[in-house]
C-alpha atoms as a PDB file:
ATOM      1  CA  UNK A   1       0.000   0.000   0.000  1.00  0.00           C
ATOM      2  CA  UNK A   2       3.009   2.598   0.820  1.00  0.00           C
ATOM      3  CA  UNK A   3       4.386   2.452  -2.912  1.00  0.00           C
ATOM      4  CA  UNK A   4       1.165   3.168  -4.048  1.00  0.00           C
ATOM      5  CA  UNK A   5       0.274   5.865  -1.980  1.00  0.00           C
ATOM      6  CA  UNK A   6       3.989   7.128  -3.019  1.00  0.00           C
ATOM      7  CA  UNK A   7       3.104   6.782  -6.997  1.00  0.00           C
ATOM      8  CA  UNK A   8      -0.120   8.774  -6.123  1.00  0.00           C
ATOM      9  CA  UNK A   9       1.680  11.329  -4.188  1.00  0.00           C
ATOM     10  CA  UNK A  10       4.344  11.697  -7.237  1.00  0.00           C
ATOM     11  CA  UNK A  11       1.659  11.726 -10.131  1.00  0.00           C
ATOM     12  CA  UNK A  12      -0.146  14.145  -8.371  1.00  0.00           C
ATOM     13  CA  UNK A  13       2.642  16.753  -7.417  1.00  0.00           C
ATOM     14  CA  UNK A  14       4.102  15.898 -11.066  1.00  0.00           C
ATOM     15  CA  UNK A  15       0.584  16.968 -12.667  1.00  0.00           C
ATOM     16  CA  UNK A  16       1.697  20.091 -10.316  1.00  0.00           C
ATOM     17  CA  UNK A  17       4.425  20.721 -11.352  1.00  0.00           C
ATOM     18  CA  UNK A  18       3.875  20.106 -15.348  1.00  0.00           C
ATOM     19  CA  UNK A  19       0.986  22.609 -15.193  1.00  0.00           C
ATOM     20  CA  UNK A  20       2.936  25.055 -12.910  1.00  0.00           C
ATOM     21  CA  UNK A  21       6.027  25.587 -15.211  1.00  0.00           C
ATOM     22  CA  UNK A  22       3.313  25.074 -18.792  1.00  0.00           C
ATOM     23  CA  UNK A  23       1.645  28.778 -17.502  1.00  0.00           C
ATOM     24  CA  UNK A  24       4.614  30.288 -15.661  1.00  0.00           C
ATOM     25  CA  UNK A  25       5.354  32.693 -19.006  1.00  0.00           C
ATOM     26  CA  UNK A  26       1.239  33.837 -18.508  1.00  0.00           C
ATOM     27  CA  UNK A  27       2.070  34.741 -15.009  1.00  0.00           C
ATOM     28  CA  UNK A  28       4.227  37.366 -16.150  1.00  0.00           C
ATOM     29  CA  UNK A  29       1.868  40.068 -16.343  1.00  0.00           C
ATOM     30  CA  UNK A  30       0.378  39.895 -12.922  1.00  0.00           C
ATOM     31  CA  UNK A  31       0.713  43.199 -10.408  1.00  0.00           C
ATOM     32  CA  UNK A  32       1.468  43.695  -6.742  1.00  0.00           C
ATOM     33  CA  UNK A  33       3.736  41.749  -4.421  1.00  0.00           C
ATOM     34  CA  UNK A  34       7.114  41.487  -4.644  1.00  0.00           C
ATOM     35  CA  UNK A  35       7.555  38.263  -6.340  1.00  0.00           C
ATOM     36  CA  UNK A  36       6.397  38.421  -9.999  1.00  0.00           C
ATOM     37  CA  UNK A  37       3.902  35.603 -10.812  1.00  0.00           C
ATOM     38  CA  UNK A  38       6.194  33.891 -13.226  1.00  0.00           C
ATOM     39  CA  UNK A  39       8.784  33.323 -10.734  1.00  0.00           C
ATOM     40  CA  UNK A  40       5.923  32.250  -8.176  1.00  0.00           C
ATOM     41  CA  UNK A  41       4.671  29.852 -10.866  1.00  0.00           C
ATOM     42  CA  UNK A  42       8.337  28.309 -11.643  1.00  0.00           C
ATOM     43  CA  UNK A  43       9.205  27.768  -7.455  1.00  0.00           C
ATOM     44  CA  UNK A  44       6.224  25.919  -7.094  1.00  0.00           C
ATOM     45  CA  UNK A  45       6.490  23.748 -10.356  1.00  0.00           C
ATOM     46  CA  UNK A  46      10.451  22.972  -8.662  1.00  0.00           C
ATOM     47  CA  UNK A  47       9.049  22.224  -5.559  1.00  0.00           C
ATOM     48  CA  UNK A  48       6.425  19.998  -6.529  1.00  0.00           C
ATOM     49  CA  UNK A  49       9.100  17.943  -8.867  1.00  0.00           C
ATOM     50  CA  UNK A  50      11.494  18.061  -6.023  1.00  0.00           C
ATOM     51  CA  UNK A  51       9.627  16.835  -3.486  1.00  0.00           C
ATOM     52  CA  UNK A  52       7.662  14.030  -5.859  1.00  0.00           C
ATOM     53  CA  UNK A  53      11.179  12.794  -6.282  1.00  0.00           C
ATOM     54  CA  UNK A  54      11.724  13.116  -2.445  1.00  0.00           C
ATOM     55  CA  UNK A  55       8.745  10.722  -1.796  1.00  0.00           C
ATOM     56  CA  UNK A  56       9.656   8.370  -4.295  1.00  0.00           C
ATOM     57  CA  UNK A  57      13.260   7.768  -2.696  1.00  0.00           C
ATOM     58  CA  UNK A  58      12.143   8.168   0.811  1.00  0.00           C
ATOM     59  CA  UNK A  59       9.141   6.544   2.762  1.00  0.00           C
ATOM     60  CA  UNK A  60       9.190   8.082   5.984  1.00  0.00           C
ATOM     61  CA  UNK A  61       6.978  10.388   8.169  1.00  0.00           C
ATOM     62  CA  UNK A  62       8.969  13.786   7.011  1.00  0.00           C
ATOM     63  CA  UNK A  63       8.670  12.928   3.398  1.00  0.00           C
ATOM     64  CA  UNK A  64       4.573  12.661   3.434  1.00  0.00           C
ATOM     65  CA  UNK A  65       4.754  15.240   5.745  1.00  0.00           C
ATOM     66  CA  UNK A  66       6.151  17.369   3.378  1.00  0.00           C
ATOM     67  CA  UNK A  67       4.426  16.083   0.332  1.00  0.00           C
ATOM     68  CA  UNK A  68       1.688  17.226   1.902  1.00  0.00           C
ATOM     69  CA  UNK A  69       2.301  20.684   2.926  1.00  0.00           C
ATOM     70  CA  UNK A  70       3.528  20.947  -0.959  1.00  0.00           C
ATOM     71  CA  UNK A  71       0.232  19.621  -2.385  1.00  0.00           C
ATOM     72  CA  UNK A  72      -1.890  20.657   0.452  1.00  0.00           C
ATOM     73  CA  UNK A  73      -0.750  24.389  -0.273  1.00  0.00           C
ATOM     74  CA  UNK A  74      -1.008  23.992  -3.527  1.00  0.00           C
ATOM     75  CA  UNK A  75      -4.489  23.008  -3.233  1.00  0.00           C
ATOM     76  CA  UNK A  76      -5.561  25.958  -1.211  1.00  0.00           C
ATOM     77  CA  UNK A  77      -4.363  28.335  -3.093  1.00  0.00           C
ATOM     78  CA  UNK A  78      -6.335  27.456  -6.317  1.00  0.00           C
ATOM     79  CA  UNK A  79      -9.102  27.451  -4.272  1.00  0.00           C
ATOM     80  CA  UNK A  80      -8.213  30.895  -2.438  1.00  0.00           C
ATOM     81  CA  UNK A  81      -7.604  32.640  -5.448  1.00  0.00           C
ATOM     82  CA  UNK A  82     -10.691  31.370  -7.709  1.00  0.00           C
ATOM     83  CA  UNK A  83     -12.941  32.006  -4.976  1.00  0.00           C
ATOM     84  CA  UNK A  84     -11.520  34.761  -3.347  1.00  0.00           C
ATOM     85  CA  UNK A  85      -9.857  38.028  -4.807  1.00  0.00           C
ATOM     86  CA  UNK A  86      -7.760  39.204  -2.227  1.00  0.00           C
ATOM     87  CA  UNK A  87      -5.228  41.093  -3.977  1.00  0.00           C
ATOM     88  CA  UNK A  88      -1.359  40.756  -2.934  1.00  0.00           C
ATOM     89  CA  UNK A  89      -0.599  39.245  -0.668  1.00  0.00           C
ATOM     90  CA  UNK A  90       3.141  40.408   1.250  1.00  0.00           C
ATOM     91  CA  UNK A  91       5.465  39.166  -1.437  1.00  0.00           C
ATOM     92  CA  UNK A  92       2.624  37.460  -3.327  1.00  0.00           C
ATOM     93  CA  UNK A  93       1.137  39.329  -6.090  1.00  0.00           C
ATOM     94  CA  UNK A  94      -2.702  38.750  -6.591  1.00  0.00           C
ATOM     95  CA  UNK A  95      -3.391  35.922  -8.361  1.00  0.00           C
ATOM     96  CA  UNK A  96      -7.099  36.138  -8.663  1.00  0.00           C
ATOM     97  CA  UNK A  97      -8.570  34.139 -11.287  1.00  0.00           C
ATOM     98  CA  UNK A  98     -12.342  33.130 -11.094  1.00  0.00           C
ATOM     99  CA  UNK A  99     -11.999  31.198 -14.691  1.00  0.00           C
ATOM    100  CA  UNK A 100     -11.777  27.429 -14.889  1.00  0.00           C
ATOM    101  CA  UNK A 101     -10.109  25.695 -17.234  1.00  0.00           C
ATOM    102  CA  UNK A 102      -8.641  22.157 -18.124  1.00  0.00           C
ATOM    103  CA  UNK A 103      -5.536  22.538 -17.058  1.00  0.00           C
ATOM    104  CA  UNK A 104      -6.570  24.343 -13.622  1.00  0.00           C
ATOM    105  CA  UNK A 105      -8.385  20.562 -13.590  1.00  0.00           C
ATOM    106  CA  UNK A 106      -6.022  18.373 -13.970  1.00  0.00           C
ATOM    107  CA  UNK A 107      -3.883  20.499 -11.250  1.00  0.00           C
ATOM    108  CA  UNK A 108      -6.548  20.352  -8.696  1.00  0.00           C
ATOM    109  CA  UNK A 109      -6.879  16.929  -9.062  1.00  0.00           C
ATOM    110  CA  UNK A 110      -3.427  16.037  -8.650  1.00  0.00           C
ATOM    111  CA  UNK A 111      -2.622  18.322  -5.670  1.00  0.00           C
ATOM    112  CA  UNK A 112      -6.041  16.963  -4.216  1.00  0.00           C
ATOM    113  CA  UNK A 113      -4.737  13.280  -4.698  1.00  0.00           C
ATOM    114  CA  UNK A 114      -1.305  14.148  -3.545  1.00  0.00           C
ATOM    115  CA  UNK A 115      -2.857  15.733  -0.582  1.00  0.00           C
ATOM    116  CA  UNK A 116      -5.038  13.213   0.682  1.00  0.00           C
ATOM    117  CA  UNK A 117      -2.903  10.101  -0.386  1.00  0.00           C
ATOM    118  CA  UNK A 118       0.197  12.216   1.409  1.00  0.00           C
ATOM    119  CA  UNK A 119      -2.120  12.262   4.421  1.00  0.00           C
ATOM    120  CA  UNK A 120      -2.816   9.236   4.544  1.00  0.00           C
ATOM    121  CA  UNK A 121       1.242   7.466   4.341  1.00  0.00           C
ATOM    122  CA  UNK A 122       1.700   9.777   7.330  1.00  0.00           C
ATOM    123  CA  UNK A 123      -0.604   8.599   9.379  1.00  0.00           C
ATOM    124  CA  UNK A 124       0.189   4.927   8.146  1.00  0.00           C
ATOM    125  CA  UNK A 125       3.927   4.439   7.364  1.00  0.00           C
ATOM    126  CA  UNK A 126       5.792   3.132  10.792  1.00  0.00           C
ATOM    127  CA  UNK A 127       8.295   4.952  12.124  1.00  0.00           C
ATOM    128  CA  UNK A 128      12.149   4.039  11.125  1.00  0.00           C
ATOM    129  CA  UNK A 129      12.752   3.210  14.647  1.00  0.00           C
ATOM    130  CA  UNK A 130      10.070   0.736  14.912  1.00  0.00           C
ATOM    131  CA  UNK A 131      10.932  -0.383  11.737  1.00  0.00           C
ATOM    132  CA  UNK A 132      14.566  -1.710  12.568  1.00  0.00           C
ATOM    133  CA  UNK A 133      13.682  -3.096  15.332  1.00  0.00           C
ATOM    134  CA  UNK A 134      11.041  -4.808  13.662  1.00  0.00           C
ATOM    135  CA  UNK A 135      14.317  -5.766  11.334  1.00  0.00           C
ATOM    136  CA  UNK A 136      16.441  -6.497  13.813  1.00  0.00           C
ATOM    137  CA  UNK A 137      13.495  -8.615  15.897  1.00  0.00           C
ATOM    138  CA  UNK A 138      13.106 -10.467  12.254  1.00  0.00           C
ATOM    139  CA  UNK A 139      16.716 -11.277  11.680  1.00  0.00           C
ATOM    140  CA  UNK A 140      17.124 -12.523  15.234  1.00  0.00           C
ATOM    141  CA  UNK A 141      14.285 -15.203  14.601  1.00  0.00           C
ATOM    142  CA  UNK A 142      15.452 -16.236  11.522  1.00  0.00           C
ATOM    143  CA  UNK A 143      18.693 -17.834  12.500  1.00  0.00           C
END
């Protein structure tokens, strides 16, 4: 069950990240903040590859922890910003955008996936230290 939830986790922050860095050059033209929307649009597609490669190597609490903060923020902000136009944010220019679209889809439903299936393996995977001496307790028995 772990791999999969880890292949879930991946597709979805990969769907994330592909969309992410496809309308980074749109981004360009929106105002306020510090951060142009581009740049905003490029960090998150990096993080989202990064860390999908993060939970593919490593099956531990920090790495669905993670996953999901990546996703899970992910997903909120779509939401935030198609429901709600609350201009800049700090560094964050306003990225208000009550229009859906394909794309826009197919990222919601992969941060949503990675979200849930990142909860999930969090609550689920064993901690390393139980799991050497699970290991350890395994080997001992076997001789």
């Amino acid at each position: 069950m772990g791999l999969i939830l880890r292949l879930l986790i991946a597709a979805g922050l990969a769907a994330d990240a592909i969309v992410h860095w496809k309308f980074a050059p749109d981004m360009a033209f929106v105002q306020g903040g510090s951060i142009d929307g581009d740049l905003l649009f490029r960090i998150q597609a990096a993080v989202a590859g990064v860390t999908a490669v993060i939970i593919l190597t490593y099956a531990r609490r920090w790495s669905y922890a993670l996953s999901f903060l990546v996703a899970g923020s992910a997903t909120g902000a779509l939401l935030l910003y198609y429901y709600v136009d609350v201009g800049a944010l700090g560094p964050l220019p306003a990225m208000y955008e009550p229009v859906w679209y394909t794309e826009k889809t197919i990222s919601l439903v992969g941060e949503g996936i990675a979200t849930l299936a990142a909860l999930v393996g969090f609550f689920t995977v064993r901690p390393a230290a139980r799991r050497e001496r699970s290991a350890d307790h395994e080997a001992a028995h076997s001789v």
